[in-house]
N, C-alpha and C. Protein backbone atom coordinates (compact mmCIF):
# COMPACT_ATOMS: atom_id res chain seq x y z
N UNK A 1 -4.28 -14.50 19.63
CA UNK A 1 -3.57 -13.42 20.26
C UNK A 1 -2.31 -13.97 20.93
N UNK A 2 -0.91 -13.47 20.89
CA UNK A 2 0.31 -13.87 21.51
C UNK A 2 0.42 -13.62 22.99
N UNK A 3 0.63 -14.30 23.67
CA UNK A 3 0.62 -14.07 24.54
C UNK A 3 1.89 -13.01 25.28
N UNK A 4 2.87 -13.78 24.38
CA UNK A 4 4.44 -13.07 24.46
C UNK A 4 4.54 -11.71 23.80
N UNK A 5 5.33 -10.47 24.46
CA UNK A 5 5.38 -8.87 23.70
C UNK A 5 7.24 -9.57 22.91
N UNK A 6 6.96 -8.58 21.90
CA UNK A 6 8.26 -8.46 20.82
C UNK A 6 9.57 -8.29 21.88
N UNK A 7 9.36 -7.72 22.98
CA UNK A 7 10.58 -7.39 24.37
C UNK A 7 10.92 -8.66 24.79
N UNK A 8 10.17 -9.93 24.92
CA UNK A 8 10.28 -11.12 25.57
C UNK A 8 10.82 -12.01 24.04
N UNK A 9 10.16 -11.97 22.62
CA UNK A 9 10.89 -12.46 21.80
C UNK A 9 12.35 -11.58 21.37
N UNK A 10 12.50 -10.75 21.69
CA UNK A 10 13.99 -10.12 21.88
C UNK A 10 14.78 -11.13 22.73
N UNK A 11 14.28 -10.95 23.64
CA UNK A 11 15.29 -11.95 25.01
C UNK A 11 15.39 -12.90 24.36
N UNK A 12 14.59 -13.82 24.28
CA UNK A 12 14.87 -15.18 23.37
C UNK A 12 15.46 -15.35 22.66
N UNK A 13 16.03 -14.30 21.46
CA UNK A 13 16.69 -13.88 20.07
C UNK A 13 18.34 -13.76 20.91
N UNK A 14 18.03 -13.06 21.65
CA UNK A 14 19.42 -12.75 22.38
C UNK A 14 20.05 -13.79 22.86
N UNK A 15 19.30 -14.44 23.56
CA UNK A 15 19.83 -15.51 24.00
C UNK A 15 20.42 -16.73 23.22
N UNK A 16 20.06 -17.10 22.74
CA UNK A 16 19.96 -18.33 21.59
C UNK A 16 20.25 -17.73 20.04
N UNK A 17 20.30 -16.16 20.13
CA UNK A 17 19.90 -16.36 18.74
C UNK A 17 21.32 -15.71 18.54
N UNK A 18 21.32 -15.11 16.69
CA UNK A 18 22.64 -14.75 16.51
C UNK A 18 22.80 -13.84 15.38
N UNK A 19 23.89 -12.51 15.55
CA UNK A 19 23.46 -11.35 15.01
C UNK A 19 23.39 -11.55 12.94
N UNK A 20 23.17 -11.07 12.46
CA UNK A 20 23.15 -11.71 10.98
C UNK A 20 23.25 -9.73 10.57
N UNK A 21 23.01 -9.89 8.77
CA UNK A 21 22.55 -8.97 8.22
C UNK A 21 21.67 -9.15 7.52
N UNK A 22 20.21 -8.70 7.22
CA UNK A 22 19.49 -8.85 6.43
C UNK A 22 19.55 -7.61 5.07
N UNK A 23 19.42 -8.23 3.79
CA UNK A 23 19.37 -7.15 2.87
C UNK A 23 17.86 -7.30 1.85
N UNK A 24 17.40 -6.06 1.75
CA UNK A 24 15.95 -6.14 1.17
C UNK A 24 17.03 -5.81 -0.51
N UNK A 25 16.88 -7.10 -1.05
CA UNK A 25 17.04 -6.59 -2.58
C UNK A 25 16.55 -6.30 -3.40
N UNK A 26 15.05 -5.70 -2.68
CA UNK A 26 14.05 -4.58 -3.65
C UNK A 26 14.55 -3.39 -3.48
N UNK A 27 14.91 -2.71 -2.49
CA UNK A 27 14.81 -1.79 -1.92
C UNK A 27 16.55 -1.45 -1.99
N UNK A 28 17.36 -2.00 -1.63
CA UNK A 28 18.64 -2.22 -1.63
C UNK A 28 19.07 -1.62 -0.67
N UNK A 29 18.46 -2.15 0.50
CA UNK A 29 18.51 -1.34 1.93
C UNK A 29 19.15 -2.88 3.23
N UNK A 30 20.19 -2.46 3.92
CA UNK A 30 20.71 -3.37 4.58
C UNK A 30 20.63 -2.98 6.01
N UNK A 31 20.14 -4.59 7.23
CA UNK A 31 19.95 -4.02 8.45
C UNK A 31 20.58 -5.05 9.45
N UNK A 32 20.74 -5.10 10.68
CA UNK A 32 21.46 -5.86 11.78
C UNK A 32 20.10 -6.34 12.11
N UNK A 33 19.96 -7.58 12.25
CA UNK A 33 19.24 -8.12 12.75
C UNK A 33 19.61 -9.11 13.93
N UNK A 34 18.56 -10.03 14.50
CA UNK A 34 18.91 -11.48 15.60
C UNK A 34 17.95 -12.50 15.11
N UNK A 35 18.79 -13.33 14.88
CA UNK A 35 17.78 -14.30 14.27
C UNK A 35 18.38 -15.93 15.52
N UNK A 36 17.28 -16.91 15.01
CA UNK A 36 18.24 -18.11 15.52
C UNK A 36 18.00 -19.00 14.57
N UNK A 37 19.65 -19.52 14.10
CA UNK A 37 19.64 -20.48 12.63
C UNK A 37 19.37 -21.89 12.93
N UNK A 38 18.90 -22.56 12.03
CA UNK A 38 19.10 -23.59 11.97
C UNK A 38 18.85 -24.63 11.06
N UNK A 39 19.60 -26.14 11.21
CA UNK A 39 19.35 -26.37 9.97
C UNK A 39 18.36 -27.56 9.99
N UNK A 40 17.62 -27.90 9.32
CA UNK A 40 16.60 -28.97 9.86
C UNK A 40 16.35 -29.96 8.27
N UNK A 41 16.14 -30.99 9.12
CA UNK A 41 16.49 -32.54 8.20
C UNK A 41 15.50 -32.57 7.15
N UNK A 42 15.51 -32.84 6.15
CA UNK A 42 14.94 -33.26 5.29
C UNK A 42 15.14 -34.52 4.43
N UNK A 43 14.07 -35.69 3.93
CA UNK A 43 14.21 -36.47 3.65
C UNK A 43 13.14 -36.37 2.25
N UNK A 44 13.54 -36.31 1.20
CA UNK A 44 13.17 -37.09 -0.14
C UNK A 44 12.81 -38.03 -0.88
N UNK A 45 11.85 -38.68 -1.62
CA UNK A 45 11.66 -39.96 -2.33
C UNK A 45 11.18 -39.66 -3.59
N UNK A 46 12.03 -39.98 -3.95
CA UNK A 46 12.44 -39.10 -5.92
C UNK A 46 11.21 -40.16 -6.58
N UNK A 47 10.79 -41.34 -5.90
CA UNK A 47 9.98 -42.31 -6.47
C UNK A 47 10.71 -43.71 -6.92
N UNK A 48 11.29 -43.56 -6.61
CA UNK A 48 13.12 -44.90 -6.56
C UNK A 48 13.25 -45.70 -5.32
N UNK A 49 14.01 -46.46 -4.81
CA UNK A 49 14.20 -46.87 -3.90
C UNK A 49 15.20 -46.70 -3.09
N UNK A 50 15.27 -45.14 -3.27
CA UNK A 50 16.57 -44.81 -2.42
C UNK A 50 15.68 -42.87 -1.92
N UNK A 51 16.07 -42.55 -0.50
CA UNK A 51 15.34 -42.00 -0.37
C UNK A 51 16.92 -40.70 -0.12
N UNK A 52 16.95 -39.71 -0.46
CA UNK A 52 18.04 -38.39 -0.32
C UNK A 52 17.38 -37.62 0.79
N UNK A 53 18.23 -37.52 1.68
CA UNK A 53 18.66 -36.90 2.89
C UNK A 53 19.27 -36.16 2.36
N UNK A 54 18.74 -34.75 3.03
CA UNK A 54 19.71 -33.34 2.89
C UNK A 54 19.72 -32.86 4.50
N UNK A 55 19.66 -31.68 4.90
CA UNK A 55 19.40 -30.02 5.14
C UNK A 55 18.84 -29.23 4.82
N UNK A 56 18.08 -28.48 5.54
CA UNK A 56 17.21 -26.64 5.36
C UNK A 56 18.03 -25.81 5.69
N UNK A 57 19.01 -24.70 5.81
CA UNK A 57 18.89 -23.97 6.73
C UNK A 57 17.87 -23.06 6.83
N UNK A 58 17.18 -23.00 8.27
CA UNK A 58 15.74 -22.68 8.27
C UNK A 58 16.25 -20.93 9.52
N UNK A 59 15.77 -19.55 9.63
CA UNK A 59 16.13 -18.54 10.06
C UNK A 59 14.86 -18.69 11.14
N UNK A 60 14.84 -17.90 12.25
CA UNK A 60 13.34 -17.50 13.10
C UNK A 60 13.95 -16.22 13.48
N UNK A 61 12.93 -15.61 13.30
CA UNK A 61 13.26 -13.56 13.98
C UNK A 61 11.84 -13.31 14.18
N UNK A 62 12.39 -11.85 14.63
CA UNK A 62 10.41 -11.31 14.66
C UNK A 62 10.00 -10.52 13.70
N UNK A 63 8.53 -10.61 13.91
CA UNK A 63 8.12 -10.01 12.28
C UNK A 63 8.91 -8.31 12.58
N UNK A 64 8.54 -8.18 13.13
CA UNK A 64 8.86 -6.66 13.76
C UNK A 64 10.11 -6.06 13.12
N UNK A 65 11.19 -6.75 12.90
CA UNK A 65 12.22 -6.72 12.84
C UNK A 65 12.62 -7.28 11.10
N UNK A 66 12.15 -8.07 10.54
CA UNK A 66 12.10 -8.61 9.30
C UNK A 66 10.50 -8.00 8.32
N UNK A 67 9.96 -7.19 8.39
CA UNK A 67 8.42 -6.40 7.73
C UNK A 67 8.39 -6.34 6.71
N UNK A 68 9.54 -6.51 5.54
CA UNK A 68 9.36 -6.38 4.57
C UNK A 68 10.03 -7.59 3.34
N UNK A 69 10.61 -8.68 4.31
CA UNK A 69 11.39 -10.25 3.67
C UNK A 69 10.89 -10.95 2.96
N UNK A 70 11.28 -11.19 1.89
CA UNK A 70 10.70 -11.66 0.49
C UNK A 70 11.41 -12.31 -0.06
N UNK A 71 10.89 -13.39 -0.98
CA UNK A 71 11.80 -14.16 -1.92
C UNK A 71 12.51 -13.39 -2.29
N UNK A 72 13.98 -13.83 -2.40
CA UNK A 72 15.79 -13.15 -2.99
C UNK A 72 16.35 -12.61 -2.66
N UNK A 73 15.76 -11.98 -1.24
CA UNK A 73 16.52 -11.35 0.28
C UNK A 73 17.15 -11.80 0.15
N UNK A 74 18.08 -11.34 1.00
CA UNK A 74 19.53 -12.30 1.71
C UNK A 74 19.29 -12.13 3.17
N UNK A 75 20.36 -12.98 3.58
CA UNK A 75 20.27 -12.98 5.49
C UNK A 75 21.81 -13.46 5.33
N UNK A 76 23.09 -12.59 6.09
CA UNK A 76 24.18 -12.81 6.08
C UNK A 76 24.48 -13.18 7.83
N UNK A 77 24.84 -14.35 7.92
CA UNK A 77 25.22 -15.19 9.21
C UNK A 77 26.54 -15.70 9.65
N UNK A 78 26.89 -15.39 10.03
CA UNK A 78 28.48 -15.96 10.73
C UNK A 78 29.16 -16.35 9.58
N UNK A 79 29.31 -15.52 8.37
CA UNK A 79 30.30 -15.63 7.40
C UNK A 79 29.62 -16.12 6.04
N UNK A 80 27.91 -16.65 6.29
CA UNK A 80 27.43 -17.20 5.51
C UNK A 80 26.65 -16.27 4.33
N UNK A 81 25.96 -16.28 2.97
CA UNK A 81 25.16 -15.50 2.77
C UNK A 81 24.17 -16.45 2.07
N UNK A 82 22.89 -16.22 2.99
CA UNK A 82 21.85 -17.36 2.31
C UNK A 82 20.86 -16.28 1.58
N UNK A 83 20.21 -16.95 0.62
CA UNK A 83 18.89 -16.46 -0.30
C UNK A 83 17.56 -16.82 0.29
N UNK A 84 17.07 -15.76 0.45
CA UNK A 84 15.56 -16.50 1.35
C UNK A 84 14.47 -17.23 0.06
N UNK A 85 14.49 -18.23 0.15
CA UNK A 85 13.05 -19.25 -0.59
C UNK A 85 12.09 -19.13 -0.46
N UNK A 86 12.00 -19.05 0.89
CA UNK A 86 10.08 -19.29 1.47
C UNK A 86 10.20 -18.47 2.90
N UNK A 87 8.96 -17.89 2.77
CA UNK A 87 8.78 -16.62 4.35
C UNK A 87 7.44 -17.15 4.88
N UNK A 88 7.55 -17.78 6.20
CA UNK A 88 6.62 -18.29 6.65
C UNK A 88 6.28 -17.83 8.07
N UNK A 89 5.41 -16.47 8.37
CA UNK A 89 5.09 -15.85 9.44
C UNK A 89 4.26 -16.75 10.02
N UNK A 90 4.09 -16.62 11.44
CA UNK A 90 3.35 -16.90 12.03
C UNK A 90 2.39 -16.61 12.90
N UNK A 91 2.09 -15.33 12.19
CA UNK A 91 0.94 -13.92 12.64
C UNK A 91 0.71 -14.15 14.63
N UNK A 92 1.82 -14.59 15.03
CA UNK A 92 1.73 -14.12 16.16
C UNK A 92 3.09 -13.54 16.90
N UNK A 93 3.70 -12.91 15.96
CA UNK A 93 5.27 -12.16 15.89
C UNK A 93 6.44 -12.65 15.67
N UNK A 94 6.39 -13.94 15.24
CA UNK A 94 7.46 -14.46 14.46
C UNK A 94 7.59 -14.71 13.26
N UNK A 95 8.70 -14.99 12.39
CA UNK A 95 8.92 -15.26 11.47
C UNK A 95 9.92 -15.82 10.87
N UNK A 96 9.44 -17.37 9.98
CA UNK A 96 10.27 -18.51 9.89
C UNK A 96 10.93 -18.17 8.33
N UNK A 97 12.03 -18.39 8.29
CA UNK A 97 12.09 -17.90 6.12
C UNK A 97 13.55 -19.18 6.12
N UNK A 98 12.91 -19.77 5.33
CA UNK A 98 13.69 -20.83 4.11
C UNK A 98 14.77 -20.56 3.41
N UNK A 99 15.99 -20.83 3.24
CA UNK A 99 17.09 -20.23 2.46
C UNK A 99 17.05 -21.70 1.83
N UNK A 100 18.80 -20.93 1.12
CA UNK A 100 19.41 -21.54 0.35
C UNK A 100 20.65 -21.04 0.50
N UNK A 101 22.01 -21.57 0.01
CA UNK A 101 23.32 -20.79 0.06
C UNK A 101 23.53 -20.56 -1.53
């Protein structure tokens, strides 16, 4: 059970976070959302002796607000437009989703 209400992950979103557009490209329905971006490290070992360092950019919002985000969404961010990969809730009102540009 969360301890936190969707009103208190608002504040948080507000604070830190930053306005985007989300588009359901099943539905072909577009909405204002708050998300907070970011991009997080990733490291690779192809099986070689050289290991590739990239980037995620990785999204967090609330489920509340994202209910229907699915692989090939989009999420449009400060000029950016990423493809969502992977949607990874965390059944206690958030929700993490994986892009790509």
């Amino acid at each position: 059970m969360a301890v936190e209400t969707d009103a208190m992950r608002l504040d948080l979103l507000q604070d830190f976070g930053t306005s985007s557009t989300f588009t359901d490209t099943s539905a072909a329905t577009s909405s204002t959302v708050t998300v907070i971006l970011t991009n997080e490290y990733l490291a690779a070992d192809p099986g070689g002796s050289v290991v590739v360092q990239s980037s995620e950019p990785i999204a967090v919002g609330r489920s509340i607000d994202l209910p229907a985000i699915a692989q090939g969404d989009t999420l449009a961010i400060s000029g950016t437009t990423y493809t969502i990969t992977e949607v990874e809730p965390d059944n206690e009102g958030m929700i993490r989703v994986r892009m790509r540009t």
